[in-house]
Protein backbone atom coordinates (compact mmCIF):
# COMPACT_ATOMS: atom_id res chain seq x y z
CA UNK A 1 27.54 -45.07 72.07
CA UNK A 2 27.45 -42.63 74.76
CA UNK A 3 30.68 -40.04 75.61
CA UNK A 4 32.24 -41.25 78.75
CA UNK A 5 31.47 -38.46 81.63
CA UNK A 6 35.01 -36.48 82.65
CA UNK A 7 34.53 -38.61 86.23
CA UNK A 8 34.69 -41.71 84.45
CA UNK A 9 37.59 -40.79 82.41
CA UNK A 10 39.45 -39.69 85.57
CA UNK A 11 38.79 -43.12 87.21
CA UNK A 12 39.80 -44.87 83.90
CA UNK A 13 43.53 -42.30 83.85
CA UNK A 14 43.83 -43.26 87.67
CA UNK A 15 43.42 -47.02 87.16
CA UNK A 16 45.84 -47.03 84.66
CA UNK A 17 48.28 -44.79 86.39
CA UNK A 18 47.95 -47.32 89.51
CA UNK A 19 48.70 -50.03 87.07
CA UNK A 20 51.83 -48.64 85.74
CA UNK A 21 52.96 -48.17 89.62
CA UNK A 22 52.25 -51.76 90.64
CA UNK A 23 53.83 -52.88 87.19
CA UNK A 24 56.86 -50.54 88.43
CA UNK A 25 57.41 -52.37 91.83
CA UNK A 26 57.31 -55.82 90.40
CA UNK A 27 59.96 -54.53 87.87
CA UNK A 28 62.21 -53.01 90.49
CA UNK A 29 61.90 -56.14 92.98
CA UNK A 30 62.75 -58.40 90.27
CA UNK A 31 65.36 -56.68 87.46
CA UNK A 32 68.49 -57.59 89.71
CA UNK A 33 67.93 -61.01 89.10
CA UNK A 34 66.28 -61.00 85.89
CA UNK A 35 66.46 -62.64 82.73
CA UNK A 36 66.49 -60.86 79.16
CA UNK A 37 63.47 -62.17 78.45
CA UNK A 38 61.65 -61.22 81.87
CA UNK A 39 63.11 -57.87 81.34
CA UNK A 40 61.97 -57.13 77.47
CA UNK A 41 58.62 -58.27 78.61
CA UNK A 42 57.99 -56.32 81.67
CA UNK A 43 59.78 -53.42 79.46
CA UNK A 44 56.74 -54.01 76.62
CA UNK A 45 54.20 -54.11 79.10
CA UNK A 46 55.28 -50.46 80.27
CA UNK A 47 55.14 -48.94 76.87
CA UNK A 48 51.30 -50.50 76.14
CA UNK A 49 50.49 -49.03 79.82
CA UNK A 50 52.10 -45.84 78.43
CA UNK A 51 50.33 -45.76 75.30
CA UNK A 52 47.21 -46.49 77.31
CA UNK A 53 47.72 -43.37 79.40
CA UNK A 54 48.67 -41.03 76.97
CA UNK A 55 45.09 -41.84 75.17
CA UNK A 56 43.07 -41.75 78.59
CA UNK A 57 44.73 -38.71 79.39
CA UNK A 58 44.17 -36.54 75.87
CA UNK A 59 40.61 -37.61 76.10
CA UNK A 60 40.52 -36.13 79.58
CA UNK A 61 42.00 -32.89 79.15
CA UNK A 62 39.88 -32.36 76.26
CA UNK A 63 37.69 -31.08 78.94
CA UNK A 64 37.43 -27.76 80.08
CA UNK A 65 38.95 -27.08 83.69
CA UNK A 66 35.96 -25.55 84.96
CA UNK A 67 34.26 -28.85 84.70
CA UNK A 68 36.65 -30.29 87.22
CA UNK A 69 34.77 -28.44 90.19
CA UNK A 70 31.42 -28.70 88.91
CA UNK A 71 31.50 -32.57 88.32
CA UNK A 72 33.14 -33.61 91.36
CA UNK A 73 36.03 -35.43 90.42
CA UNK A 74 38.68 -33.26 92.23
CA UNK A 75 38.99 -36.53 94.61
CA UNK A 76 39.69 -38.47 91.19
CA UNK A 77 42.13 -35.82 90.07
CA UNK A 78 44.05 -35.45 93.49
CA UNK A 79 44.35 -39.46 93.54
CA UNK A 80 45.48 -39.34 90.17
CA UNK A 81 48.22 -36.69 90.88
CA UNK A 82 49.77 -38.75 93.59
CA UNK A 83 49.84 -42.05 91.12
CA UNK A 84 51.73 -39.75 89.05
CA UNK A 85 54.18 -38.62 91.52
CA UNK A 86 54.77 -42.67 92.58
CA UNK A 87 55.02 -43.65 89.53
CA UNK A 88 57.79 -41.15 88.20
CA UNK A 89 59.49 -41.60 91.76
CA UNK A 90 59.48 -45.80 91.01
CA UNK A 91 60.58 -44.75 87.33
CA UNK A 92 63.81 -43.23 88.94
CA UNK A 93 64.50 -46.05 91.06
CA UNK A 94 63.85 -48.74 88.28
CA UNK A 95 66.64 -46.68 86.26
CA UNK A 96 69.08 -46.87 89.20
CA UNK A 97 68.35 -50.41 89.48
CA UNK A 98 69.22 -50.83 85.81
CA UNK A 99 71.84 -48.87 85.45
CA UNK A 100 73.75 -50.99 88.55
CA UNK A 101 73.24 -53.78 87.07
CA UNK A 102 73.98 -52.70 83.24
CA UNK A 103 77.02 -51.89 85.16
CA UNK A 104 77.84 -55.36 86.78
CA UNK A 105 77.36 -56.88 83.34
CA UNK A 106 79.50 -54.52 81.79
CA UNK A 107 82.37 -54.91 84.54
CA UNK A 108 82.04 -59.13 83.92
CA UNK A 109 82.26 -58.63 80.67
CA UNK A 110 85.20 -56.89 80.44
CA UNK A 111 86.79 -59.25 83.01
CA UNK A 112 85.99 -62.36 80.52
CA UNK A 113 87.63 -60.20 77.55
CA UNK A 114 90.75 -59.68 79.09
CA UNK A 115 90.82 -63.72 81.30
CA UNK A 116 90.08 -64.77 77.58
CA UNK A 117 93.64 -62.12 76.22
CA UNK A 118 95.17 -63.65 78.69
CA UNK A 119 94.22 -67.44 77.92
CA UNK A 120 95.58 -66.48 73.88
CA UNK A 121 99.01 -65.93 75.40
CA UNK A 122 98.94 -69.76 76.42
CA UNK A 123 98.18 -71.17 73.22
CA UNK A 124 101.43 -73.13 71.95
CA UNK A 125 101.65 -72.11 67.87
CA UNK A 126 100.90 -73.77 65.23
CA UNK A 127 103.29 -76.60 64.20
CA UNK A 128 104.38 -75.22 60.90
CA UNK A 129 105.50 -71.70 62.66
CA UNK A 130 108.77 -70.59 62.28
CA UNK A 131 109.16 -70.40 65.62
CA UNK A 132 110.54 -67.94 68.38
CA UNK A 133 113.73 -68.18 69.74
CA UNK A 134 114.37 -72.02 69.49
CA UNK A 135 114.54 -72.89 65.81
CA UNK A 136 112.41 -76.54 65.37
CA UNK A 137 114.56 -77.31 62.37
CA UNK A 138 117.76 -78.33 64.08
């Protein structure tokens, strides 16, 4: 099995990097209206994309710099650079998103707690209470 040339390698980082970006914008476009499950998915597919670069790109620094020039792949590299910038700019955004509507959920939530305190007051007691202020054993 032959090594992979440093021009490959860069193609392979950038195709991944382009990945994560396009996995990015369907995960902003959709996490407003999202279910749990839609959202731990798309959030698992992130980490093996992740994982995926982190391995593509330790094989490709293992090169030496200079070999950048002399092979060529500057293009690669360049194209690769601005994947990275989208991506971490569509991270931010994605958080944002998130955070909103970990927000919303958080505000409903706490609305249902307290409609649900205030349902409790309602609730006639039990039969064998002692009662409040009218005794039930006149």
């Amino acid at each position: 099995m032959t090594m992979p040339t440093q021009s490959e390698l860069a193609a392979q980082s950038l195709a991944l990097y382009r990945e994560l970006r396009d996995h990015l914008r369907r995960m902003l476009t959709g996490i407003s209206a999202a279910e749990t499950g839609w959202i731990l998915a798309m959030d698992e597919r992130m980490t093996d994309l992740r994982q995926a670069i982190e391995q593509a790109d330790a094989t490709l620094m293992a090169w030496p710099l200079p070999e950048v020039a002399e092979t060529g792949v500057a293009r690669l590299f360049d194209e690769r650079r601005q994947a990275m910038a989208e991506v971490l700019s569509l991270q931010k955004e994605v958080i944002v998103q998130a955070e909103s509507v970990q927000s919303l959920l958080g505000h409903d939530l706490a609305a249902m707690r307290a409609g649900r305190q205030a349902l409790r007051g309602y609730t006639p007691p039990p039969e064998d209470s002692p009662g409040g202020i009218i005794s039930r054993q006149s």
